[in-house]
Protein backbone atom coordinates (compact mmCIF):
# COMPACT_ATOMS: atom_id res chain seq x y z
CA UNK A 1 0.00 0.00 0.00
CA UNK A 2 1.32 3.96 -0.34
CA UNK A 3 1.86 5.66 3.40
CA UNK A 4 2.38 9.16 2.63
CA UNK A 5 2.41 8.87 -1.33
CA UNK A 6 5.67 6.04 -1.01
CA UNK A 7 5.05 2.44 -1.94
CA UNK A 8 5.14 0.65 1.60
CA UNK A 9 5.50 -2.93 1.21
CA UNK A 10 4.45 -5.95 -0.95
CA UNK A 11 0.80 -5.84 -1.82
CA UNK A 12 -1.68 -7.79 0.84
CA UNK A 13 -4.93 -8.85 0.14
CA UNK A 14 -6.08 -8.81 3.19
CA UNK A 15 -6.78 -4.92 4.10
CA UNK A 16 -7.88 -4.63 7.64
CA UNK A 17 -9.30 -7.10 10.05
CA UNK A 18 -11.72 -7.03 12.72
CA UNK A 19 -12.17 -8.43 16.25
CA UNK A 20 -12.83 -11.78 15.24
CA UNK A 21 -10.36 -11.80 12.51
CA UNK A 22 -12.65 -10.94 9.70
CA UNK A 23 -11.76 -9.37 6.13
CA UNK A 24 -12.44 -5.20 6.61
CA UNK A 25 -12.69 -3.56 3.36
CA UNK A 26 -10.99 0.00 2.68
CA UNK A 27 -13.45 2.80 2.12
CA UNK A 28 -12.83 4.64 -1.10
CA UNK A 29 -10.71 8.08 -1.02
CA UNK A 30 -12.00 10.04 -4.00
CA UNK A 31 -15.93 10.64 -4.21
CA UNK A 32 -16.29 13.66 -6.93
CA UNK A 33 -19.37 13.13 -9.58
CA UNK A 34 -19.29 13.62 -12.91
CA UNK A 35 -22.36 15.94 -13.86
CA UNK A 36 -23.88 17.39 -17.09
CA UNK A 37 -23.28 20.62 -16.15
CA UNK A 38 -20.09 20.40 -13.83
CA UNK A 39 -21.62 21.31 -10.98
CA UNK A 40 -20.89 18.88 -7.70
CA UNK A 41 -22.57 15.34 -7.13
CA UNK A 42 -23.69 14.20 -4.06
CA UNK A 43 -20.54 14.26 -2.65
CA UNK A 44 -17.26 15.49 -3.38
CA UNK A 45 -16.62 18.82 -5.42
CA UNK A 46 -17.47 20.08 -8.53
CA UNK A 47 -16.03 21.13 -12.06
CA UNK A 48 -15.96 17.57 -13.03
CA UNK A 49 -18.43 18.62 -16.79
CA UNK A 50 -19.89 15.15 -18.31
CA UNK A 51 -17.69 16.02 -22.02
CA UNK A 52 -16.82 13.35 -24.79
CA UNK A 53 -12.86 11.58 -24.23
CA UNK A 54 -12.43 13.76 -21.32
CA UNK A 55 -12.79 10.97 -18.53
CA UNK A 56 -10.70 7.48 -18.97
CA UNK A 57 -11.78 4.22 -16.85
CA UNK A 58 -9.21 1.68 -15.12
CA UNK A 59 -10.37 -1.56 -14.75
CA UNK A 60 -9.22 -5.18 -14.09
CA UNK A 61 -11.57 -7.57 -15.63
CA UNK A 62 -10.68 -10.10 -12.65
CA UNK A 63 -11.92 -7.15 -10.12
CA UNK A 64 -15.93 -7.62 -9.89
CA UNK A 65 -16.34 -3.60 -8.30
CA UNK A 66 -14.83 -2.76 -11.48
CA UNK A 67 -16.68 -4.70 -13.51
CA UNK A 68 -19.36 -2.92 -12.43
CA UNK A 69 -18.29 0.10 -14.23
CA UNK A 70 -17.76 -1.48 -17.02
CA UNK A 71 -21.23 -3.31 -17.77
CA UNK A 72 -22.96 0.13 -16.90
CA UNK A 73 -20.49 2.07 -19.44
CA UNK A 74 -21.73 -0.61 -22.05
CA UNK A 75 -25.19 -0.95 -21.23
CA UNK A 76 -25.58 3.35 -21.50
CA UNK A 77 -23.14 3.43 -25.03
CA UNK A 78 -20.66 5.08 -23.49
CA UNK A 79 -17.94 3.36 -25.17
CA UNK A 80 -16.85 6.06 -27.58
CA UNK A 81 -17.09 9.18 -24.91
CA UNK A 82 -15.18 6.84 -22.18
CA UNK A 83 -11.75 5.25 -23.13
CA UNK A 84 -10.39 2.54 -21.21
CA UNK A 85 -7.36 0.56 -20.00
CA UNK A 86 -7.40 -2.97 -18.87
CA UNK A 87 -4.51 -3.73 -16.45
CA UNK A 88 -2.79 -7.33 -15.84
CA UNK A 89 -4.86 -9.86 -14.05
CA UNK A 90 -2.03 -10.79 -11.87
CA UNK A 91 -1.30 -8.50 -9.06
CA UNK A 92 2.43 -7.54 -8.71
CA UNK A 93 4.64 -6.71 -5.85
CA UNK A 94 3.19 -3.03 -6.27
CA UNK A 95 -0.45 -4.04 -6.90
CA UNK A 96 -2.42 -3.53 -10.33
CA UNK A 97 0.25 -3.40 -13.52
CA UNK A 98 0.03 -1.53 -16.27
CA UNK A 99 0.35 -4.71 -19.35
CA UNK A 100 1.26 -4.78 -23.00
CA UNK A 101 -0.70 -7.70 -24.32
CA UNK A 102 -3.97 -7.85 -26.57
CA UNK A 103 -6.02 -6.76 -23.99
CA UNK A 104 -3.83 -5.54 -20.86
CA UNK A 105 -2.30 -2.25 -22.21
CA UNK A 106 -0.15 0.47 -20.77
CA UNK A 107 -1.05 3.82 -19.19
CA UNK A 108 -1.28 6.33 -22.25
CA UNK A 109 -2.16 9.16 -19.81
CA UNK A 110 0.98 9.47 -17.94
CA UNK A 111 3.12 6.20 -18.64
CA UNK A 112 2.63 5.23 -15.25
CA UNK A 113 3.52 1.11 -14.46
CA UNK A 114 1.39 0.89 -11.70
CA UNK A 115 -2.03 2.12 -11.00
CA UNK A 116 -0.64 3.41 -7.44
CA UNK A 117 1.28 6.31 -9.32
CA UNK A 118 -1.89 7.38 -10.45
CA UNK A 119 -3.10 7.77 -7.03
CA UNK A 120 -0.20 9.68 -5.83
CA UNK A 121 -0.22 11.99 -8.80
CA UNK A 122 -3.69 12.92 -7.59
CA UNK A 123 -2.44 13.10 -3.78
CA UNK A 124 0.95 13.31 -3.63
CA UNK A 125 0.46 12.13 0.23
CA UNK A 126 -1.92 9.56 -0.56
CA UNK A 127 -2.30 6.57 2.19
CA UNK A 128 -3.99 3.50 1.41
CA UNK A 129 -4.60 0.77 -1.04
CA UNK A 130 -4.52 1.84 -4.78
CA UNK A 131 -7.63 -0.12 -6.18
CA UNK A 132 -9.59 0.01 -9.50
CA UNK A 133 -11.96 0.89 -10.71
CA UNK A 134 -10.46 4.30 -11.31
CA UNK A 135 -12.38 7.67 -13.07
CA UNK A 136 -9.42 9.69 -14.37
CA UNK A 137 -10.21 13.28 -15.67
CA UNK A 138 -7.40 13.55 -18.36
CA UNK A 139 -8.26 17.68 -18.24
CA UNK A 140 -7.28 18.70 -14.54
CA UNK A 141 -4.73 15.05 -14.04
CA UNK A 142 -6.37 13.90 -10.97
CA UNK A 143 -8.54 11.22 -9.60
CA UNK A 144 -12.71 12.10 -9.62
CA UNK A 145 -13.86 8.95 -8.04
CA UNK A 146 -12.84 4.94 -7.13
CA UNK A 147 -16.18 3.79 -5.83
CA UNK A 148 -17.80 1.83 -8.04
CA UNK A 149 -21.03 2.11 -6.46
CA UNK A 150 -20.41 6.18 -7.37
CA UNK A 151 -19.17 5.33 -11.16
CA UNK A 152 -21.94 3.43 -12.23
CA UNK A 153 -24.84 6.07 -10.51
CA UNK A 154 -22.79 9.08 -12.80
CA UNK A 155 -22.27 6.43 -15.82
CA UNK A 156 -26.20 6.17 -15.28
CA UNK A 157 -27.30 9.81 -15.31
CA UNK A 158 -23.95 12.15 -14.84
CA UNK A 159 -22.83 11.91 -18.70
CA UNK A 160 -26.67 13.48 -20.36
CA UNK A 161 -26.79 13.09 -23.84
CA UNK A 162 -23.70 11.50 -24.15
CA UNK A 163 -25.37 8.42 -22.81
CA UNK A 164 -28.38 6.31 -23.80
CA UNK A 165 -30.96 7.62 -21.92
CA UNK A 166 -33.50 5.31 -22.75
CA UNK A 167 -31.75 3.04 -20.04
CA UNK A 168 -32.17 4.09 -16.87
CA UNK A 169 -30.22 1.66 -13.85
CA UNK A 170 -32.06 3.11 -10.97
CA UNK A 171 -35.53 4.23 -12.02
CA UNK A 172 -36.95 6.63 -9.90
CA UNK A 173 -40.23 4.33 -9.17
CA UNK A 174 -38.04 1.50 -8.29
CA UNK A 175 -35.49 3.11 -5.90
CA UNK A 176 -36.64 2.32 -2.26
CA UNK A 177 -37.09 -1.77 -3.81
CA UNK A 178 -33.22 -1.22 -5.76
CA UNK A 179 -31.42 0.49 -2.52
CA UNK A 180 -33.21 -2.18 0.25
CA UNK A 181 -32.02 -5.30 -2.14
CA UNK A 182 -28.45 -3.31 -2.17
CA UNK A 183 -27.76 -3.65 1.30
CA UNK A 184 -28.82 -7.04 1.53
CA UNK A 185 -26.51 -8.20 -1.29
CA UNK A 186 -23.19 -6.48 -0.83
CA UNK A 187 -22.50 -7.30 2.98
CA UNK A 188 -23.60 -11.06 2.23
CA UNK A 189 -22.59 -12.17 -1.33
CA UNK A 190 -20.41 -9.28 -3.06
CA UNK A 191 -18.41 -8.81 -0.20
CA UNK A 192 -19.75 -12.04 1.20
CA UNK A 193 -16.93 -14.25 -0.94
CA UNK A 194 -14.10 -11.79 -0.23
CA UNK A 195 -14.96 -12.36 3.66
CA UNK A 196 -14.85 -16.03 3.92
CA UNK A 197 -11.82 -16.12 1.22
CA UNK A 198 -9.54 -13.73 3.33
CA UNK A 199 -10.69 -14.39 6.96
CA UNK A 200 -8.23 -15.37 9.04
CA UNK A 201 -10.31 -17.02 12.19
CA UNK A 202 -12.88 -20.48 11.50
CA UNK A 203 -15.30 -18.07 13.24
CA UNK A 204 -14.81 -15.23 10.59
CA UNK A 205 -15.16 -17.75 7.75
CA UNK A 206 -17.54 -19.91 9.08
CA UNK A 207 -20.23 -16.45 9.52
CA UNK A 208 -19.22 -15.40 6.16
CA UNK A 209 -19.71 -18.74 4.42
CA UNK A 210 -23.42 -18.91 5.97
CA UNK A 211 -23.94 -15.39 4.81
CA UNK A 212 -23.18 -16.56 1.28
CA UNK A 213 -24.96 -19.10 0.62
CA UNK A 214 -28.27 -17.80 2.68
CA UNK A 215 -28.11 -14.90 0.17
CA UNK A 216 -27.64 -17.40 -2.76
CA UNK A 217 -30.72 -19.30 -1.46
CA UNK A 218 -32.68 -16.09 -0.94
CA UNK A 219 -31.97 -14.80 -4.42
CA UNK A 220 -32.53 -18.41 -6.27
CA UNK A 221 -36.39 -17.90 -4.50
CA UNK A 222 -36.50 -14.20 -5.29
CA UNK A 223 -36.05 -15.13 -8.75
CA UNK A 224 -39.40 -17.66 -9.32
CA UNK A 225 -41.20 -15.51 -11.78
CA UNK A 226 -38.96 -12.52 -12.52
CA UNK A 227 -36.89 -12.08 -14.90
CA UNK A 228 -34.28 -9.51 -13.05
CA UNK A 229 -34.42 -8.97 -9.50
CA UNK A 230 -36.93 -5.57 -9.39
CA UNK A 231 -38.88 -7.73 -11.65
CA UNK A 232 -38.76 -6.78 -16.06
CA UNK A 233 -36.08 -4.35 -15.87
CA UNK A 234 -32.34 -4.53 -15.78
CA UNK A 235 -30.94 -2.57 -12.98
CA UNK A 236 -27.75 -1.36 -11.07
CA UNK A 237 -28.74 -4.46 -8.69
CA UNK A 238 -28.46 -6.77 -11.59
CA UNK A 239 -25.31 -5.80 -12.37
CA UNK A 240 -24.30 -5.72 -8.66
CA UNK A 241 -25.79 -9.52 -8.53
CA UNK A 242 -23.92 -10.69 -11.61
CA UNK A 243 -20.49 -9.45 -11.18
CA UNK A 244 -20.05 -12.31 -8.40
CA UNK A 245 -22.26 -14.34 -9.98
CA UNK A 246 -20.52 -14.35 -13.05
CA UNK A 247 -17.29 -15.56 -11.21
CA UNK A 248 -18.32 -17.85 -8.33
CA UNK A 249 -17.63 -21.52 -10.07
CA UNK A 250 -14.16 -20.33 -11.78
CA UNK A 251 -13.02 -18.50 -8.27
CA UNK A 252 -15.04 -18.11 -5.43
CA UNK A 253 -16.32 -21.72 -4.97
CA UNK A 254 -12.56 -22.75 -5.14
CA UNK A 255 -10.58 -20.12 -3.98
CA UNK A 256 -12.31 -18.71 -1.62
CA UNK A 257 -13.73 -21.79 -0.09
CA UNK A 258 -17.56 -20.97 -0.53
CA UNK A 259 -17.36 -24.63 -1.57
CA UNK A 260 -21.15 -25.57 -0.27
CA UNK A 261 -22.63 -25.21 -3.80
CA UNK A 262 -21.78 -24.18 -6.95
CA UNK A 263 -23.54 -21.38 -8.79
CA UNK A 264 -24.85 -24.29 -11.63
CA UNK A 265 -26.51 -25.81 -8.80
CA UNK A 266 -28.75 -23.09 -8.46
CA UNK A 267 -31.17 -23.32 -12.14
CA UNK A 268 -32.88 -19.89 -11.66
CA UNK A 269 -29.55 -18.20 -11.03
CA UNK A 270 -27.78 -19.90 -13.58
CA UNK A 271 -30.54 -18.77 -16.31
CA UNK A 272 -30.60 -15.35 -14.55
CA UNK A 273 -26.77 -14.75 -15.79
CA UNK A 274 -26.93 -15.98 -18.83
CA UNK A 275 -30.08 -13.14 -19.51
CA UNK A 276 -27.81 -10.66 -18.84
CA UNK A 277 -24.80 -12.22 -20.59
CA UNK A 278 -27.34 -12.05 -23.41
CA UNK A 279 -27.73 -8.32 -23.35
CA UNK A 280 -25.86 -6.57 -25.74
CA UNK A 281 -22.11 -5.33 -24.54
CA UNK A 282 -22.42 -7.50 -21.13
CA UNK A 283 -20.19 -10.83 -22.40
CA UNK A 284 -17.41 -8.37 -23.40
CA UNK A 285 -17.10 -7.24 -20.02
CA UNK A 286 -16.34 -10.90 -18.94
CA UNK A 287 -12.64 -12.51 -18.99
CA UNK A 288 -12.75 -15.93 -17.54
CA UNK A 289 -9.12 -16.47 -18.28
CA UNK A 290 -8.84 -12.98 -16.28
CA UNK A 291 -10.56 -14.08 -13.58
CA UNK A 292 -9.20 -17.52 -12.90
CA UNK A 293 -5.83 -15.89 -13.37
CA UNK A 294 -6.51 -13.14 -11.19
CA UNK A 295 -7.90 -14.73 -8.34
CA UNK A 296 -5.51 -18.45 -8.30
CA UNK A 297 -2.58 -16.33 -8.60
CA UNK A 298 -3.14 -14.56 -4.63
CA UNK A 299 0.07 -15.80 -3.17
CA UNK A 300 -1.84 -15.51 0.44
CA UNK A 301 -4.57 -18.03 -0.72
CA UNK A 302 -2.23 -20.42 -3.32
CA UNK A 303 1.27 -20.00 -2.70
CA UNK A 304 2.27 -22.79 -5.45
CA UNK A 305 0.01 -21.05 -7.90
CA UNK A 306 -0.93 -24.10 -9.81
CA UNK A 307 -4.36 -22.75 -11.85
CA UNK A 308 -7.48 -25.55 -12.56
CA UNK A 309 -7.81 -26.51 -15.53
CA UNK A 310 -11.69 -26.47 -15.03
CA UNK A 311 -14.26 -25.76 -14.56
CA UNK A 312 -16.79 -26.22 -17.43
CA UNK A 313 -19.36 -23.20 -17.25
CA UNK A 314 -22.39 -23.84 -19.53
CA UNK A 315 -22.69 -20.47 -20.32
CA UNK A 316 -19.04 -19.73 -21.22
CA UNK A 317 -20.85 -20.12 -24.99
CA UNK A 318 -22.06 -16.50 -24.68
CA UNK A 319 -18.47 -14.92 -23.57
CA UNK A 320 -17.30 -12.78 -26.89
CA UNK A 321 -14.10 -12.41 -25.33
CA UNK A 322 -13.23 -15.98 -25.03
């Protein structure tokens, strides 16, 4: 991590623990909105004007949070106003590299290696963890937001015209049902896997592991009859749902130990990601070979990192990128 804008140490996945030896996630630093008119978001400042090739994205495709931003930027056509760089799957020494592969590329913004010299060229003293996804405003060189939760509400409404506006992720009518089902799925399932994977007590796993799967079981009910989880209409929940979804036979199930079931054991789920695989943009958001690399390669969790050769996903069919 940086302490005081100097790489500290060799990157840790485990960030913070609590009491009982459970996985504490860091709280994102930069919270600025993109808005049509530049003036500030819900939180942060302002000046940050939704304009065309202005804005670049920094994702991993084995990072679900940033995955996030990506399915949003696809599902609004952003593509062309928002450019974006893929970094290596593996984490290095000093966290997410910069690549030069097909699909990994380096910085073009500022030749940076690692996506921590980003960070400190927004904050010079910058302490913490220097995670993706990262909104980078190519105009002033700094930072506007790393919440992902933040990127995909401005992706949704903060970039006007520039976006489809015919989708709408969180519908006005369908808020209070979008924001409860939020809360329920991040501390249980999204953050859920990450939890049981890094805990460090059998009491911290063993809560988290129940939490999983509970949440699993609730959502396999939920969806009897719908066809997303607010009912006909794709929303920011969906994509929350999906992003560990989309990765919990190749990763989580192995990995991080949330070995009760597999996500193919579960029919409603498993037809539930492959309908929004099937919407246009989605499958190229999705690396398997990212994720499996990503997430067998955590030194902390497989020190020999030997990688599966499975497993078979049925719906692997609908990944472009593959």
């Amino acid at each position: 991590m940086l302490v005081n804008g100097k790489w500290s140490a060799e990157w840790d996945p485990v960030q913070a623990k609590d009491a009982k030896g459970g996985f504490v996630r860091q709280v994102s630093s930069f919270r600025s909105f993109v808005t049509p008119d530049g003036s500030p978001g819900p939180t942060g400042e302002g000046g940050f004007r939704a304009e065309a090739g202005r804005y670049r994205l920094y994702v991993a495709l084995i990072c679900p949070w940033a995955s996030r931003t990506l399915i949003a930027r696809a599902v609004k056509k952003l593509e062309d106003a928002i450019p974006v760089t893929i970094v290596e799957p593996v984490i290095a020494d000093e966290g997410w590299r910069f690549g030069d592969d097909a699909v990994s590329r380096p910085d073009p913004v500022m030749g940076a290696r690692h996506i921590h010299e980003l960070y400190t060229r927004a904050a010079p003293d910058f302490t913490g963890r220097a995670t993706v996804p990262v909104l980078w405003d190519t105009e002033r060189g700094t930072i506007v937001n790393n919440e992902s939760a933040d990127i995909v509400r401005m992706l949704n409404s903060g970039f006007g015209a520039l976006a489809d506006e015919s989708v709408d992720l969180y519908p006005e009518p369908l808020r209070g049902e979008i924001d409860a089902l939020n809360e329920r799925i991040y501390p249980r399932l999204n953050n859920g896997v990450y939890r049981a994977g890094f805990a460090t007590t059998q009491l911290a796993y063993d809560e988290a592991f129940r939490d999983v799967f509970a949440m699993l079981d609730e959502l396999e009910a939920r969806m009897e009859g719908r066809r997303f989880l607010v009912g006909e209409r794709f929303t920011e929940t969906d994509i929350r749902a999906f992003v560990t979804l989309v990765r919990f036979d190749a990763a989580y199930h192995g990995v991080f130990k949330c070995n009760l079931r597999r996500l193919s054991d579960y029919p409603r789920l498993s037809a539930y990601l492959e309908r929004i695989l099937e919407i246009p943009g989605v499958a190229d958001t999705v690396s398997i070979d990212h994720i499996k690399r990503g997430y067998w390669s955590i030194k902390a969790l497989n020190p020999n990192r030997i990688m599966p050769l499975g497993p078979e996903l049925p719906f692997r069919r609908l990944l472009v990128r593959e």
